[in-house]
Protein backbone atom coordinates (compact mmCIF):
# COMPACT_ATOMS: atom_id res chain seq x y z
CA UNK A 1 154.62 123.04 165.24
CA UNK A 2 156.95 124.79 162.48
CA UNK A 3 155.70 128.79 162.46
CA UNK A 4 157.92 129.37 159.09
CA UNK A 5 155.73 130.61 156.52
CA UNK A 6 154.87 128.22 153.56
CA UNK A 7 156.94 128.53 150.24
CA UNK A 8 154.82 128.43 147.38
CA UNK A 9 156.68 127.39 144.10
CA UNK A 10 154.01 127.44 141.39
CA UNK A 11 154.11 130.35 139.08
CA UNK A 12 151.20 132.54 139.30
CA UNK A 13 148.91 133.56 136.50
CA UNK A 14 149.27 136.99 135.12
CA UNK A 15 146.07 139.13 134.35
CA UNK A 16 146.51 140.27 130.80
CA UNK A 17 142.85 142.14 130.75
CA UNK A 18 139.47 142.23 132.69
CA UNK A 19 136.10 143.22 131.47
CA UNK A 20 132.16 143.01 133.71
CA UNK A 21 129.86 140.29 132.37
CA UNK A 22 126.96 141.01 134.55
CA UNK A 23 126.58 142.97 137.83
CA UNK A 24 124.18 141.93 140.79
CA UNK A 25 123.11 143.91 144.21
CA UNK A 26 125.73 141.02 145.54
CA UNK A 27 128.44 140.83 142.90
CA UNK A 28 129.53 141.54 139.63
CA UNK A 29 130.46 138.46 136.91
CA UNK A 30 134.12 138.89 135.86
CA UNK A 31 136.08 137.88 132.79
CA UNK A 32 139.66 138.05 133.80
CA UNK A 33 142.16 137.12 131.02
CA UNK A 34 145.12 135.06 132.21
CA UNK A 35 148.42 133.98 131.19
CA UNK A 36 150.96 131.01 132.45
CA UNK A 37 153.92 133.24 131.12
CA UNK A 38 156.74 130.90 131.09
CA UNK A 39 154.60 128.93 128.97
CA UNK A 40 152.59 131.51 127.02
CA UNK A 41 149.38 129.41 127.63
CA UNK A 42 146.10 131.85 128.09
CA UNK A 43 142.84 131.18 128.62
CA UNK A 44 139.88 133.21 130.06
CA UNK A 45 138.29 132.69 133.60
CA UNK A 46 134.78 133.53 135.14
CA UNK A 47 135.51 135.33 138.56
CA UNK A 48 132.64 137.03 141.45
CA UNK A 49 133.86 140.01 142.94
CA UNK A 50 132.48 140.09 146.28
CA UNK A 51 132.85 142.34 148.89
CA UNK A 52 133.64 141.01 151.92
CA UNK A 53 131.92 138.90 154.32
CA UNK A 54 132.02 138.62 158.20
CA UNK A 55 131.38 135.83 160.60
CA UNK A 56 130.44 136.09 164.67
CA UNK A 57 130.83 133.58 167.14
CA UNK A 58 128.82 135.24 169.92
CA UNK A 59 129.66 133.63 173.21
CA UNK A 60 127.32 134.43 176.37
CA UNK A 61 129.35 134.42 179.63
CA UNK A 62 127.40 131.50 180.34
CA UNK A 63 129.37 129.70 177.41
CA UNK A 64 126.74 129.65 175.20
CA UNK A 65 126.91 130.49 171.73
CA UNK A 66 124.01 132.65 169.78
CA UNK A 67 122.96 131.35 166.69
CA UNK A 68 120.85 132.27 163.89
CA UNK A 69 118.55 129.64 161.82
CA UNK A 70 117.45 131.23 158.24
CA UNK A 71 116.25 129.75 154.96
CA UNK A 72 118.82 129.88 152.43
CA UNK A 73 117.83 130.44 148.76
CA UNK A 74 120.49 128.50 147.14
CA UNK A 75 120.37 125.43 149.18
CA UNK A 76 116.54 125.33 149.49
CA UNK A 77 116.44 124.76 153.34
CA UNK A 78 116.55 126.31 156.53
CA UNK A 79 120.14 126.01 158.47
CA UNK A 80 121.40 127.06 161.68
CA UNK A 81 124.66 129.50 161.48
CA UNK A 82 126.82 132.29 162.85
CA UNK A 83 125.61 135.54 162.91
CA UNK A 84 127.14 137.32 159.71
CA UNK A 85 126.88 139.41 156.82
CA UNK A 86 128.60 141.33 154.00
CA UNK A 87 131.04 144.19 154.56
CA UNK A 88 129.14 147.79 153.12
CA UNK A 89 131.39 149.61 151.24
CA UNK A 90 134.62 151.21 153.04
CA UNK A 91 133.05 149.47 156.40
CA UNK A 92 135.61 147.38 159.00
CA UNK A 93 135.03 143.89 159.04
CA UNK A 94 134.99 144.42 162.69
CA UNK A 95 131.94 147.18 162.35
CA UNK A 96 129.97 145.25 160.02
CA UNK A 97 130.81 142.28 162.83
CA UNK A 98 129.02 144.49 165.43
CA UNK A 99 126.52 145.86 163.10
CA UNK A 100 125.44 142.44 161.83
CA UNK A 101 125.66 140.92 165.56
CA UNK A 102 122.94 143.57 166.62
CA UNK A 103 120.88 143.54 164.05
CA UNK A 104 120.41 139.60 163.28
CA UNK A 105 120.09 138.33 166.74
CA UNK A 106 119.77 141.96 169.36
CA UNK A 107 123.15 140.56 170.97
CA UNK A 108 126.23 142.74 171.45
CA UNK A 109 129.39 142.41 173.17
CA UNK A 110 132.43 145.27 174.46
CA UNK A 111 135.25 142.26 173.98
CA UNK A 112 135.77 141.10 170.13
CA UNK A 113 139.00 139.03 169.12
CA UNK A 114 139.75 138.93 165.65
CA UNK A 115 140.56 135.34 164.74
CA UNK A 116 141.62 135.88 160.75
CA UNK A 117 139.95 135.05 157.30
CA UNK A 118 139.38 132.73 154.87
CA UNK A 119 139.29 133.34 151.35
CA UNK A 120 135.98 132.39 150.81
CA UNK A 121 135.98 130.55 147.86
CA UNK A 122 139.47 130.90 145.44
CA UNK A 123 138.46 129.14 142.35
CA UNK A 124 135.90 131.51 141.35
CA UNK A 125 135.32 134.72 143.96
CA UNK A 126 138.02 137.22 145.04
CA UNK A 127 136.74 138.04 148.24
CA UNK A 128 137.67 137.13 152.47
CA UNK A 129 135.28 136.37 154.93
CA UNK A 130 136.79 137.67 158.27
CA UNK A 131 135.88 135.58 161.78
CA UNK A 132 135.57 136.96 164.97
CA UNK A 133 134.43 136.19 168.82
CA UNK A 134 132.21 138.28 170.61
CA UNK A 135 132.90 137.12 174.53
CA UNK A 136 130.25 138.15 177.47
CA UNK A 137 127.43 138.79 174.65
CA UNK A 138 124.17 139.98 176.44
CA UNK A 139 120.91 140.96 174.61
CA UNK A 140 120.35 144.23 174.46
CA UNK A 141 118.13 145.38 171.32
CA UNK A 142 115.21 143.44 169.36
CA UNK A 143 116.17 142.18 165.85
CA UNK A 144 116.49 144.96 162.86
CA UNK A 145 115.91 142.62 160.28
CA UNK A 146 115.74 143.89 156.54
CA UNK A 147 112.63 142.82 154.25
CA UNK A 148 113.84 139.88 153.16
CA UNK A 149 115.38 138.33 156.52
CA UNK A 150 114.08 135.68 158.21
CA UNK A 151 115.54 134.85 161.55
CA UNK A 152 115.19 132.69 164.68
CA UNK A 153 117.76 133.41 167.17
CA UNK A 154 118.92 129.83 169.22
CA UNK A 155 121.28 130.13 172.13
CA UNK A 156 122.18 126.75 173.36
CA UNK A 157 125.82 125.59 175.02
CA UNK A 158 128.72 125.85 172.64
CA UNK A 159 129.66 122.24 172.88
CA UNK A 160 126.18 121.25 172.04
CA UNK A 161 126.91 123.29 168.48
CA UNK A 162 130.38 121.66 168.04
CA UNK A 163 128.19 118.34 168.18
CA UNK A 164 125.95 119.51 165.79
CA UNK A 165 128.84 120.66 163.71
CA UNK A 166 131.02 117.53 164.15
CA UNK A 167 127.62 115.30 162.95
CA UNK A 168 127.35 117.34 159.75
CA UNK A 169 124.13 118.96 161.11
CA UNK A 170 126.01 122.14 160.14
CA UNK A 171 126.50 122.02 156.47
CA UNK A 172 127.88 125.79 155.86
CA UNK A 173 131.35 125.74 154.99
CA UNK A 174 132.19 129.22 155.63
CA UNK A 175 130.67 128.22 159.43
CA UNK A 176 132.71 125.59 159.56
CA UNK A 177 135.80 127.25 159.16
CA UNK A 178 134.40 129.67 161.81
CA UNK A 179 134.57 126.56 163.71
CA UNK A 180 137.94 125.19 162.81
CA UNK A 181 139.74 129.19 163.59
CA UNK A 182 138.16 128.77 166.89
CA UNK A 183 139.19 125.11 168.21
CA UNK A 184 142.53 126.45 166.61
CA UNK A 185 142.37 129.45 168.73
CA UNK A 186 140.69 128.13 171.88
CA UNK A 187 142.84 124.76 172.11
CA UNK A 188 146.23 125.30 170.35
């Protein structure tokens, strides 16, 4: 397995000027104006800044894995995820991991390994979400849910979720690449 960094060839855009569209409790709708340089081609682009987001995958030290089933607005259904959240302003992705962790499901852990990000979706939002495991997690709060939060908390035996997952029962991506940092983790 090569560990020399990628080379990336393409030449970037350049950001000639950015103004806000529109500006939501979640994000704010961007115009950034862009410019191929080299070719003086420009055109104008919609972008969502974000904050950040986080992503937990709480393991009991019985090897199970503590999940949380909510509706989701945009999708119109109920689905069964990670624990995870957005990052407040000037918080840790590892704090708002903890924070979120307690809060959604009662859980916590004293052992967290950070397993990276992913940008969560390039094409049209600038910001990460950040993964990270949560080993020996015991209950030890209720739920602190906010007024709008729904949520069932399911522990059931990791490999019983990686079924689920590798089915398509699991159907959000930024879960799934949860999933894929940890198989790269756990068994590279």
């Amino acid at each position: 397995m090569s560990k020399t960094p990628f080379n990336y060839t393409i030449e970037p855009w350049i950001t000639t000027g950015e103004r806000e569209e529109y500006t939501t409790n979640i994000f704010k709708v961007l115009k950034r104006d862009m410019e191929i340089q080299s070719e003086g081609h420009k055109a104008t682009f919609s972008v969502l800044e974000c904050p950040d987001w986080i992503n937990v995958i709480a393991l009991t030290p019985e090897k199970e894995i503590v999940l949380v089933e909510q509706y989701r607005y945009g999708i119109e259904k109920p689905t069964l995820e990670l624990a995870g959240g957005v990052c407040d302003s000037g918080e840790d992705p590892l704090e708002t991991s903890k924070r979120e962790l307690m809060e959604e499901t009662g859980f916590s852990s004293e052992e967290w390994i950070y397993l990276g990000k992913v940008s969560s979706n390039p094409a049209m939002q600038s910001n990460y979400t950040h993964t990270f495991i949560a080993r020996d997690c015991v209950k030890t709060s209720t739920q602190q849910l906010d007024g709008n939060e729904r949520i069932h908390v399911h522990v059931m035996p990791i490999i019983e979720f990686l079924d689920m997952a590798g089915r398509g029962e699991i159907e959000h991506s930024l879960v799934m690449a949860a999933i894929g940092r940890f198989l790269l983790s756990e068994y590279s």
